[in-house]
Structure formats: C-alpha cells, structure tokens
PDB file of N, CA and C in Angstrom:
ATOM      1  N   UNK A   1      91.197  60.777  53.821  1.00  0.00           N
ATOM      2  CA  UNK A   1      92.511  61.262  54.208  1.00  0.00           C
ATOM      3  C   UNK A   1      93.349  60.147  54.833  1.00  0.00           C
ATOM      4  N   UNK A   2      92.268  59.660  55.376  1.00  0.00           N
ATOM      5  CA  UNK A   2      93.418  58.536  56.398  1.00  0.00           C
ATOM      6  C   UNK A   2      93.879  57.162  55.660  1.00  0.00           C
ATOM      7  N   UNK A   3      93.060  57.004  54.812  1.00  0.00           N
ATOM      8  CA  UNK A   3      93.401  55.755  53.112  1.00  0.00           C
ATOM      9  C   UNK A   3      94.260  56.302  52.437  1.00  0.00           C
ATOM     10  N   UNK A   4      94.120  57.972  52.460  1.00  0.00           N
ATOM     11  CA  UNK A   4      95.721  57.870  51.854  1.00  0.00           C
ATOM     12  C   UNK A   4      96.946  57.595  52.290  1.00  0.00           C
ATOM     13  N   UNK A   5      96.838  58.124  53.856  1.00  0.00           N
ATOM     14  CA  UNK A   5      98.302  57.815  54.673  1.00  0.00           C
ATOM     15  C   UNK A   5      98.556  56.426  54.643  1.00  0.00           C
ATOM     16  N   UNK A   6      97.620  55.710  54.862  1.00  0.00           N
ATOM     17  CA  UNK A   6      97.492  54.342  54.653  1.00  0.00           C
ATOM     18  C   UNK A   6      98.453  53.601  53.539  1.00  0.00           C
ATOM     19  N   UNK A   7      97.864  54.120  52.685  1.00  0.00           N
ATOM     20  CA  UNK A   7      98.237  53.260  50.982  1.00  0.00           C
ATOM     21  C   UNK A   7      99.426  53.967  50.992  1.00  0.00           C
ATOM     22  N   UNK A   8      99.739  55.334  51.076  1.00  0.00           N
ATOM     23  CA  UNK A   8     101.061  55.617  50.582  1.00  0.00           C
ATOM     24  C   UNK A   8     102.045  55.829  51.785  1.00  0.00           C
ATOM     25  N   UNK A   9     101.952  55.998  52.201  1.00  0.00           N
ATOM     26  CA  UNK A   9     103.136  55.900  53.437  1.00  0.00           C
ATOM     27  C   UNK A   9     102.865  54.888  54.543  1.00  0.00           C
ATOM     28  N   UNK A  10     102.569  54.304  55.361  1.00  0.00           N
ATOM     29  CA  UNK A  10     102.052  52.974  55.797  1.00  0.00           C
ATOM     30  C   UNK A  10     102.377  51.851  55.702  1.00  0.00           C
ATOM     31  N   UNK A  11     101.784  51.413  54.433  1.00  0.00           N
ATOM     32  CA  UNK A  11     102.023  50.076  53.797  1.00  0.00           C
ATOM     33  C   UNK A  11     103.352  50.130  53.574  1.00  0.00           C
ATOM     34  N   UNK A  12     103.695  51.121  52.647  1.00  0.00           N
ATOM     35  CA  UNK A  12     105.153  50.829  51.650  1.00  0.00           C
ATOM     36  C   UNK A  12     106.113  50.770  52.777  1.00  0.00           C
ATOM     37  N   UNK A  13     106.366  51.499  53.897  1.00  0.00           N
ATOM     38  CA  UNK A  13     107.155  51.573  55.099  1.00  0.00           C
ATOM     39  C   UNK A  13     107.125  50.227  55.650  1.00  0.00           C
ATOM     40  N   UNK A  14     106.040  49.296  56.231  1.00  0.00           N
ATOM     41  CA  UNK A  14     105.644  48.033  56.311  1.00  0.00           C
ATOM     42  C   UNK A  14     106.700  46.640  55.598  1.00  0.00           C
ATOM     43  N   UNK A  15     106.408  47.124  54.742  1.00  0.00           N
ATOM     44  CA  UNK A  15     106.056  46.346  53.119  1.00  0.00           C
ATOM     45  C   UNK A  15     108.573  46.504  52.998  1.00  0.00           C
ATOM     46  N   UNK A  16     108.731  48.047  53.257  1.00  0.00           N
ATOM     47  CA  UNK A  16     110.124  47.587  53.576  1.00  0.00           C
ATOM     48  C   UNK A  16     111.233  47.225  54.326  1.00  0.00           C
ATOM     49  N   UNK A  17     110.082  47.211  55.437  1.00  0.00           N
ATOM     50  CA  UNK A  17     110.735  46.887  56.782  1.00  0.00           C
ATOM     51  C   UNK A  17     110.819  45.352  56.761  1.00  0.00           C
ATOM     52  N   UNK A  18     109.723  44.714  56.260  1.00  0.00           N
ATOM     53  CA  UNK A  18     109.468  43.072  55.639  1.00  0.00           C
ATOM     54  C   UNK A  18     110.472  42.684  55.347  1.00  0.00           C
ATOM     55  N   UNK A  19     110.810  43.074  53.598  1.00  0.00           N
ATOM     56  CA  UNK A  19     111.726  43.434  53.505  1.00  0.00           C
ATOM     57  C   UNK A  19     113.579  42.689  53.978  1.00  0.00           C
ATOM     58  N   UNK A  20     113.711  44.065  54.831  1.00  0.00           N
ATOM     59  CA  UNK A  20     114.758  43.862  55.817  1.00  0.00           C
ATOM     60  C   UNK A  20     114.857  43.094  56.771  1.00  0.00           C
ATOM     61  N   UNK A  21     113.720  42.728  57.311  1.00  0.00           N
ATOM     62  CA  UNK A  21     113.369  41.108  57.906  1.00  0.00           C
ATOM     63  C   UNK A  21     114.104  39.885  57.818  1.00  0.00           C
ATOM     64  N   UNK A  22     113.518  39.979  56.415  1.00  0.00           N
ATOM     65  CA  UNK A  22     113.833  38.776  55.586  1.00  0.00           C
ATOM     66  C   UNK A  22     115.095  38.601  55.804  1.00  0.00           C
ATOM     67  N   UNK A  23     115.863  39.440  55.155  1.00  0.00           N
ATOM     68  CA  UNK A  23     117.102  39.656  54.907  1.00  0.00           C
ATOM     69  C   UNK A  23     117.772  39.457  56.370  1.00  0.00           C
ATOM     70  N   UNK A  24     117.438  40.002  57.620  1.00  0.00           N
ATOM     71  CA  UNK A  24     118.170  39.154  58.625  1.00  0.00           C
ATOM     72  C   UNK A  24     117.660  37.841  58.955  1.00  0.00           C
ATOM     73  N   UNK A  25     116.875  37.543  58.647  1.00  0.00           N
ATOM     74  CA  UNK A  25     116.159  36.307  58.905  1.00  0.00           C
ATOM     75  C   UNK A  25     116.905  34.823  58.556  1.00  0.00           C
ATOM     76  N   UNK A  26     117.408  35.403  56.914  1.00  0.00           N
ATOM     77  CA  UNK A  26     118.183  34.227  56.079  1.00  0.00           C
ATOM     78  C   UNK A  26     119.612  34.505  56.649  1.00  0.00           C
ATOM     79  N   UNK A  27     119.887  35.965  56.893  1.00  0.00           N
ATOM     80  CA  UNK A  27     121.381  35.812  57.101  1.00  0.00           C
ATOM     81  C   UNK A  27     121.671  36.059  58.516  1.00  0.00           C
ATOM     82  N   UNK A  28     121.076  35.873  59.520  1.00  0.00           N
ATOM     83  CA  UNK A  28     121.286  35.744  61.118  1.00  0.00           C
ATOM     84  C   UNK A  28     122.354  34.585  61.278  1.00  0.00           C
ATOM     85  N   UNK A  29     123.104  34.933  62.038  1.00  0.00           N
ATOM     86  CA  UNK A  29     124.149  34.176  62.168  1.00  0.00           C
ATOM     87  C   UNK A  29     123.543  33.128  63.099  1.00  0.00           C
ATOM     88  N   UNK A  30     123.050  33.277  64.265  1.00  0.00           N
ATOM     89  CA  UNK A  30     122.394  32.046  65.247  1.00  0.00           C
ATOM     90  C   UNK A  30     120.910  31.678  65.261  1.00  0.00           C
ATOM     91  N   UNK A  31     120.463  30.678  65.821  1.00  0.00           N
ATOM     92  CA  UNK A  31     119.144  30.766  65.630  1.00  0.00           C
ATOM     93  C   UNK A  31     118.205  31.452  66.569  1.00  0.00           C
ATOM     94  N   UNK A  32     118.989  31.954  67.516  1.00  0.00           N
ATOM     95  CA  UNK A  32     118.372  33.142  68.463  1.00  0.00           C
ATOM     96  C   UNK A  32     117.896  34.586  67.870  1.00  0.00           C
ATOM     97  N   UNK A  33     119.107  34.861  66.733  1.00  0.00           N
ATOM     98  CA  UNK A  33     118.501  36.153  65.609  1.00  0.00           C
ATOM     99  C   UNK A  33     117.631  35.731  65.068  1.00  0.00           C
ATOM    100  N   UNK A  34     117.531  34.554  64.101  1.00  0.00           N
ATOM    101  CA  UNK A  34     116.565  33.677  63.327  1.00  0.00           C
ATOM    102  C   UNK A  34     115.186  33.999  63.636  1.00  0.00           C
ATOM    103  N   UNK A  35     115.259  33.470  65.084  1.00  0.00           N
ATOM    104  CA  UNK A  35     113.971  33.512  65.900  1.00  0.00           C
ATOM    105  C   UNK A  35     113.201  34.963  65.827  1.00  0.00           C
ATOM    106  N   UNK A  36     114.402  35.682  66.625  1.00  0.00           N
ATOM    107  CA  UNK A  36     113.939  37.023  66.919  1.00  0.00           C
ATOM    108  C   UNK A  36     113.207  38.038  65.829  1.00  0.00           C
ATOM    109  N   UNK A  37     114.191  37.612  64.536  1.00  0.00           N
ATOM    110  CA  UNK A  37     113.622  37.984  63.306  1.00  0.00           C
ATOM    111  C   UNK A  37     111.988  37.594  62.698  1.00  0.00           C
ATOM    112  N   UNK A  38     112.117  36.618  62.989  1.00  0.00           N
ATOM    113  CA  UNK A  38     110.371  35.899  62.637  1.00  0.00           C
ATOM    114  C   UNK A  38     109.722  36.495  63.462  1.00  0.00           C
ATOM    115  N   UNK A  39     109.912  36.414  64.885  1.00  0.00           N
ATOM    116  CA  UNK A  39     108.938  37.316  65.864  1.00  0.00           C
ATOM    117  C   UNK A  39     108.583  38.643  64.960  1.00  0.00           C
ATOM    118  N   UNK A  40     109.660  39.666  65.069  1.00  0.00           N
ATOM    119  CA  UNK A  40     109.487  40.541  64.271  1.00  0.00           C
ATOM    120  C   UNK A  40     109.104  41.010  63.087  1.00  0.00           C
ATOM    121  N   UNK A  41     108.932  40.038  62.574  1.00  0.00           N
ATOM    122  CA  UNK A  41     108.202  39.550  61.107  1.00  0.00           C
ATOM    123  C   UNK A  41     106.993  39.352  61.494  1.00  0.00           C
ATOM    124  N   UNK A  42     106.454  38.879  62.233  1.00  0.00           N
ATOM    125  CA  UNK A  42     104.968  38.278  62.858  1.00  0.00           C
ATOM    126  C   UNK A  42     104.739  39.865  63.347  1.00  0.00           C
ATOM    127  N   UNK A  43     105.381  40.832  63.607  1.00  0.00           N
ATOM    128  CA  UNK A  43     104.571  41.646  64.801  1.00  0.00           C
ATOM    129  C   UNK A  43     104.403  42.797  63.312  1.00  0.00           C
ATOM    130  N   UNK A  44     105.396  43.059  62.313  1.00  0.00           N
ATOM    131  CA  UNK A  44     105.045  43.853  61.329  1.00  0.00           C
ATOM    132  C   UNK A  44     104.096  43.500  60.716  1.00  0.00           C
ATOM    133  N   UNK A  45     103.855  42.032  60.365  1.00  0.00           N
ATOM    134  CA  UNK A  45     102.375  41.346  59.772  1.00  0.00           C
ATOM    135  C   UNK A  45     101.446  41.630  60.415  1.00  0.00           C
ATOM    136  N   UNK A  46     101.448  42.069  61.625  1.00  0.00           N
ATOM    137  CA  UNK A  46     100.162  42.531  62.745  1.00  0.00           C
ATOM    138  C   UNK A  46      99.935  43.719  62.535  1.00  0.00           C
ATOM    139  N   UNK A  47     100.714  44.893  62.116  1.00  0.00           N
ATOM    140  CA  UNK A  47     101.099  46.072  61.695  1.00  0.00           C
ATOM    141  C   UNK A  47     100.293  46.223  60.392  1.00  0.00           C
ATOM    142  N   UNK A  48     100.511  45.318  59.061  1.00  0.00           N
ATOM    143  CA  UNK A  48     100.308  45.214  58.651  1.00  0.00           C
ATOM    144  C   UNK A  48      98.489  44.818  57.900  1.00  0.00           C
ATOM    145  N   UNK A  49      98.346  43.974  58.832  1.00  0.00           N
ATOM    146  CA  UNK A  49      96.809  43.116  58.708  1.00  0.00           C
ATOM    147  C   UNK A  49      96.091  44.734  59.406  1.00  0.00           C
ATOM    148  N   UNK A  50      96.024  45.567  60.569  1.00  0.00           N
ATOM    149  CA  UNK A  50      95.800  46.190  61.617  1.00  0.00           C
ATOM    150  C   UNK A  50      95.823  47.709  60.327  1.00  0.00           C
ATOM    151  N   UNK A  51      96.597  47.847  59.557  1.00  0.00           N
ATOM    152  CA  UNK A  51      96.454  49.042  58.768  1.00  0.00           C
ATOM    153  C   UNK A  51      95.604  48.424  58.215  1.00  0.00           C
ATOM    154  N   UNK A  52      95.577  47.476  57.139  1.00  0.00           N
ATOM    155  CA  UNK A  52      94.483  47.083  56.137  1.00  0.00           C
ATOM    156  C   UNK A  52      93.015  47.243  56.789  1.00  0.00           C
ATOM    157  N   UNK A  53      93.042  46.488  58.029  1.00  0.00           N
ATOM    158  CA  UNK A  53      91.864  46.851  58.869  1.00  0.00           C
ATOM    159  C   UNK A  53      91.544  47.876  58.816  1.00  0.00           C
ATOM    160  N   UNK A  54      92.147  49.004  59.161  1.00  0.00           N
ATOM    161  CA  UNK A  54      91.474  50.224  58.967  1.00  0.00           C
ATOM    162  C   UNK A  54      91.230  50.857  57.843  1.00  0.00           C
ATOM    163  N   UNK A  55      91.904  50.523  56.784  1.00  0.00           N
ATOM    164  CA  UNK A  55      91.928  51.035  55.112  1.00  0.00           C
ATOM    165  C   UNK A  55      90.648  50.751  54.767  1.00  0.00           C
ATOM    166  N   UNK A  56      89.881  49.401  54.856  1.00  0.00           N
ATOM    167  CA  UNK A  56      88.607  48.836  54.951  1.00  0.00           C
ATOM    168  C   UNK A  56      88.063  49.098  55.422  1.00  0.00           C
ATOM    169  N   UNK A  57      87.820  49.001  56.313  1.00  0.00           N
ATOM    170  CA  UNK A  57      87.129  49.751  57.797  1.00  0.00           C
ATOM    171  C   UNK A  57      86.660  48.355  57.908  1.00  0.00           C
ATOM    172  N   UNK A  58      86.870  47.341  58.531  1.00  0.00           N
ATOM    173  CA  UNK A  58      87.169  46.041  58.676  1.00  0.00           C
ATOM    174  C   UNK A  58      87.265  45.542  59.513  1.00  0.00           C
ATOM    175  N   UNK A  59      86.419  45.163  60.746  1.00  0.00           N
ATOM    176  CA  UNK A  59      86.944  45.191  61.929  1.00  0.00           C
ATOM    177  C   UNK A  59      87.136  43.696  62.207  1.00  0.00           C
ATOM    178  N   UNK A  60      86.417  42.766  61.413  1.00  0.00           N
ATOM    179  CA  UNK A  60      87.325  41.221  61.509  1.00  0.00           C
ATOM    180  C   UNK A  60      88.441  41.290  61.201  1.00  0.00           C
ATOM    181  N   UNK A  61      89.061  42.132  60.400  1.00  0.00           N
ATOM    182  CA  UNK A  61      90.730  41.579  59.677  1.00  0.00           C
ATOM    183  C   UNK A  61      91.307  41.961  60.996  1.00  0.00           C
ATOM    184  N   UNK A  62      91.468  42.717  62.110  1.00  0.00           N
ATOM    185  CA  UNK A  62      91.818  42.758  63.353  1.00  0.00           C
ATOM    186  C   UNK A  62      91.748  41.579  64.191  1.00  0.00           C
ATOM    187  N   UNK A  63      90.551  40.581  64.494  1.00  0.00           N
ATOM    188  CA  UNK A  63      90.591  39.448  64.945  1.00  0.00           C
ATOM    189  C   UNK A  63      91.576  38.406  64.331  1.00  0.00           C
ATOM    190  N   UNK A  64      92.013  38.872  62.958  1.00  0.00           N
ATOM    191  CA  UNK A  64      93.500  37.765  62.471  1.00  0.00           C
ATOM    192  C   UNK A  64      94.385  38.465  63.268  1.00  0.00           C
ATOM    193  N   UNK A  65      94.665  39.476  63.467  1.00  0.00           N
ATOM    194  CA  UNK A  65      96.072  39.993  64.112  1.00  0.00           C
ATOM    195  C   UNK A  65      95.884  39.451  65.283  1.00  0.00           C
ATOM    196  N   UNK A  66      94.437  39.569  66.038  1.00  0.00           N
ATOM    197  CA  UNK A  66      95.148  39.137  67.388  1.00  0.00           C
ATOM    198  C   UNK A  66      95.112  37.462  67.662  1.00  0.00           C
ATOM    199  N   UNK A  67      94.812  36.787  66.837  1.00  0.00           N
ATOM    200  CA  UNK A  67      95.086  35.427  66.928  1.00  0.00           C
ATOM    201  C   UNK A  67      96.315  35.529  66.050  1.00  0.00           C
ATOM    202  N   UNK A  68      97.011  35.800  65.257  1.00  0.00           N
ATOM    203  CA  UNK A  68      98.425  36.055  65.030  1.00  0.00           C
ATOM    204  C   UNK A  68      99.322  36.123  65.935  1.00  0.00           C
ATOM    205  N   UNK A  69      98.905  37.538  67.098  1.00  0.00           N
ATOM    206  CA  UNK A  69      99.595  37.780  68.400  1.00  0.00           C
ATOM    207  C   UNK A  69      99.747  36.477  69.121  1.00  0.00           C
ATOM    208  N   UNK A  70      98.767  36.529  69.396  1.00  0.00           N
ATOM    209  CA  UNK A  70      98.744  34.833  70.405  1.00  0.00           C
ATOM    210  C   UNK A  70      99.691  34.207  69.813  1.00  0.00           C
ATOM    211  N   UNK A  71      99.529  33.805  68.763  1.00  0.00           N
ATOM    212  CA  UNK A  71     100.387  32.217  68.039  1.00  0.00           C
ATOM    213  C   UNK A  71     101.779  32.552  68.333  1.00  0.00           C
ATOM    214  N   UNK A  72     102.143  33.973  68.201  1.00  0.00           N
ATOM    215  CA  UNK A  72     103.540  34.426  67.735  1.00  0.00           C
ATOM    216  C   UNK A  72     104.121  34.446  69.310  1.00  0.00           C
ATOM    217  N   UNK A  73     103.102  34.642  70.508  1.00  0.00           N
ATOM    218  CA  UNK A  73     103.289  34.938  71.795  1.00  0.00           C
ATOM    219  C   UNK A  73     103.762  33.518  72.206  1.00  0.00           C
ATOM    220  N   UNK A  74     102.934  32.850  71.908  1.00  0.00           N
ATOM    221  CA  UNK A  74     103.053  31.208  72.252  1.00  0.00           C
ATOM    222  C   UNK A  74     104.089  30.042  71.407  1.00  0.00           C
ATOM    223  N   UNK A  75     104.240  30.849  70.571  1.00  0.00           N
ATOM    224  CA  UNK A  75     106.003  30.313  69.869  1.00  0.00           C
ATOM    225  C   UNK A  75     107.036  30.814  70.340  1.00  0.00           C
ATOM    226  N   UNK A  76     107.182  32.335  70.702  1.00  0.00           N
ATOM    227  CA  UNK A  76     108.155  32.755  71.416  1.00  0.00           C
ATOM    228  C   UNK A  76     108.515  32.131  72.313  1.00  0.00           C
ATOM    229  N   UNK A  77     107.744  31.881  73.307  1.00  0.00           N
ATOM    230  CA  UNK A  77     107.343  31.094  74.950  1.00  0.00           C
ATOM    231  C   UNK A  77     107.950  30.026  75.014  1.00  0.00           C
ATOM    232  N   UNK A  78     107.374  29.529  73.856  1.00  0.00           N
ATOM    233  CA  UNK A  78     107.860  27.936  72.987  1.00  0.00           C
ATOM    234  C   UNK A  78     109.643  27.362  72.903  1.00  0.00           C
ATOM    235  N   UNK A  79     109.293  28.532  72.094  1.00  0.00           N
ATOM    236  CA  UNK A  79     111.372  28.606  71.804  1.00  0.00           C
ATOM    237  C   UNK A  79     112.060  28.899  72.878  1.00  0.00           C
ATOM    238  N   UNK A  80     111.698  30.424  73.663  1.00  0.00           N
ATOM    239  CA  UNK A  80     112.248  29.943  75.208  1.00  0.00           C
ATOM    240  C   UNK A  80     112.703  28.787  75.923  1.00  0.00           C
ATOM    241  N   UNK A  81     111.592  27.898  75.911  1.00  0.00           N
ATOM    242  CA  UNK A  81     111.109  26.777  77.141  1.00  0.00           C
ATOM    243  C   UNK A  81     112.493  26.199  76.234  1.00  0.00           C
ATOM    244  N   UNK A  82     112.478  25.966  75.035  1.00  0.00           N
ATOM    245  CA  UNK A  82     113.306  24.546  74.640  1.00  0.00           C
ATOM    246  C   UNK A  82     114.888  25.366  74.295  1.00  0.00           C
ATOM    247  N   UNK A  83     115.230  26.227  74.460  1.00  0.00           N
ATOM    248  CA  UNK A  83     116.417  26.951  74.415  1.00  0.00           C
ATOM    249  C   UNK A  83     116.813  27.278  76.084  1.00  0.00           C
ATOM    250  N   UNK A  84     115.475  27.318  76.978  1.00  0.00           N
ATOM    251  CA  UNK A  84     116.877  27.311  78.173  1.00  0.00           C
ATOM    252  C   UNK A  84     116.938  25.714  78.870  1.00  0.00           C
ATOM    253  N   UNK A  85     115.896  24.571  78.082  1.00  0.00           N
ATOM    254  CA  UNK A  85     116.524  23.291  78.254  1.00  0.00           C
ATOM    255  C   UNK A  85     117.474  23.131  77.487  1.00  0.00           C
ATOM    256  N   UNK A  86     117.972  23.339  76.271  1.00  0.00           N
ATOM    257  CA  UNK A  86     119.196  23.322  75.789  1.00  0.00           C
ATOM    258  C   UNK A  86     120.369  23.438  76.211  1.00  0.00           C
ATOM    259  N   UNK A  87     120.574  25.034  77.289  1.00  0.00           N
ATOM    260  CA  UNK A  87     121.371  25.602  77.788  1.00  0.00           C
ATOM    261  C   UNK A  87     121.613  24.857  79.151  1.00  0.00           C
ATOM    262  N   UNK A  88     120.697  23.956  79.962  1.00  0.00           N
ATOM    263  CA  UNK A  88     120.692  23.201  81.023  1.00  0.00           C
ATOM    264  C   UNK A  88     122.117  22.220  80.602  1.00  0.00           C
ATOM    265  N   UNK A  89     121.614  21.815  79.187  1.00  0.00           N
ATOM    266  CA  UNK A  89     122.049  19.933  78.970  1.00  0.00           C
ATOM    267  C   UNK A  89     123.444  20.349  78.789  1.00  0.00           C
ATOM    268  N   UNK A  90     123.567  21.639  78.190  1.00  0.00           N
ATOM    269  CA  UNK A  90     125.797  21.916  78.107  1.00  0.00           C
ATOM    270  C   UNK A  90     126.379  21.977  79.356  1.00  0.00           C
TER     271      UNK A  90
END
C-alpha cells in the first residue's frame, strides 16, 4: 500500500516541484533567490532519496540524505558568511 502512495503520488509531486525549482533557479533575478532555490532543490532531493528509501525498504539510501543535509547546511552557512562580508565592504 505504502509503494503505491509512493510511486504514484509522492514521487511525481517531488519530481514537479523539481521541476519548478529549476525554473526559479535559472530565472531568479538575484543570487540570493539563486541560492535559496538550490537549497530548496537540495531539501526536495532529501525528500526525494528519503521516499525511495522507504519504497526499498533501504535504510542506507537515508544515510545519502543526511550527508546531503549536512553539505546543503554547510553551503548555506557558507553563502551566508561570504554575503554578509560582501554587505560589510559597500
């Protein structure tokens, strides 16, 4: 029951939210949307990897999401640090 919710409503919801991602991703006017968009792209891919995990019953494909999390946590952080030195130097 739960592979079906999975495969048919789940993923494809996922899969068009991606998608729409994208689409602000390329057309974000600053690179603060840019950013924000990839975050959000990274956290549906976690969404993503985290259903498959369970479709499988898979409990390593979960250890990619949360080293995903991290990376995506620690780029955010990243872009912070060098966007409010940016905002110092104007």
């Amino acid at each position: 029951m739960i592979q079906n919710v999975i495969v048919y409503f789940v993923l494809p919801v996922l899969s068009f939210s991606m998608l729409l991602i994208f689409f602000r991703l390329f057309k974000g006017p600053s690179l603060i949307d840019k950013v924000i968009a990839l975050d959000l792209l990274v956290i549906v891919g976690i969404g993503a990897f985290s259903a498959y995990a369970v479709y499988l019953d898979k409990v390593a494909i979960v250890d990619i999401s949360l080293v995903l999390a991290l990376i995506a946590f620690l780029s955010t952080v990243a872009f912070t640090f060098y966007y409010s030195k940016q905002q110092k130097n104007l």
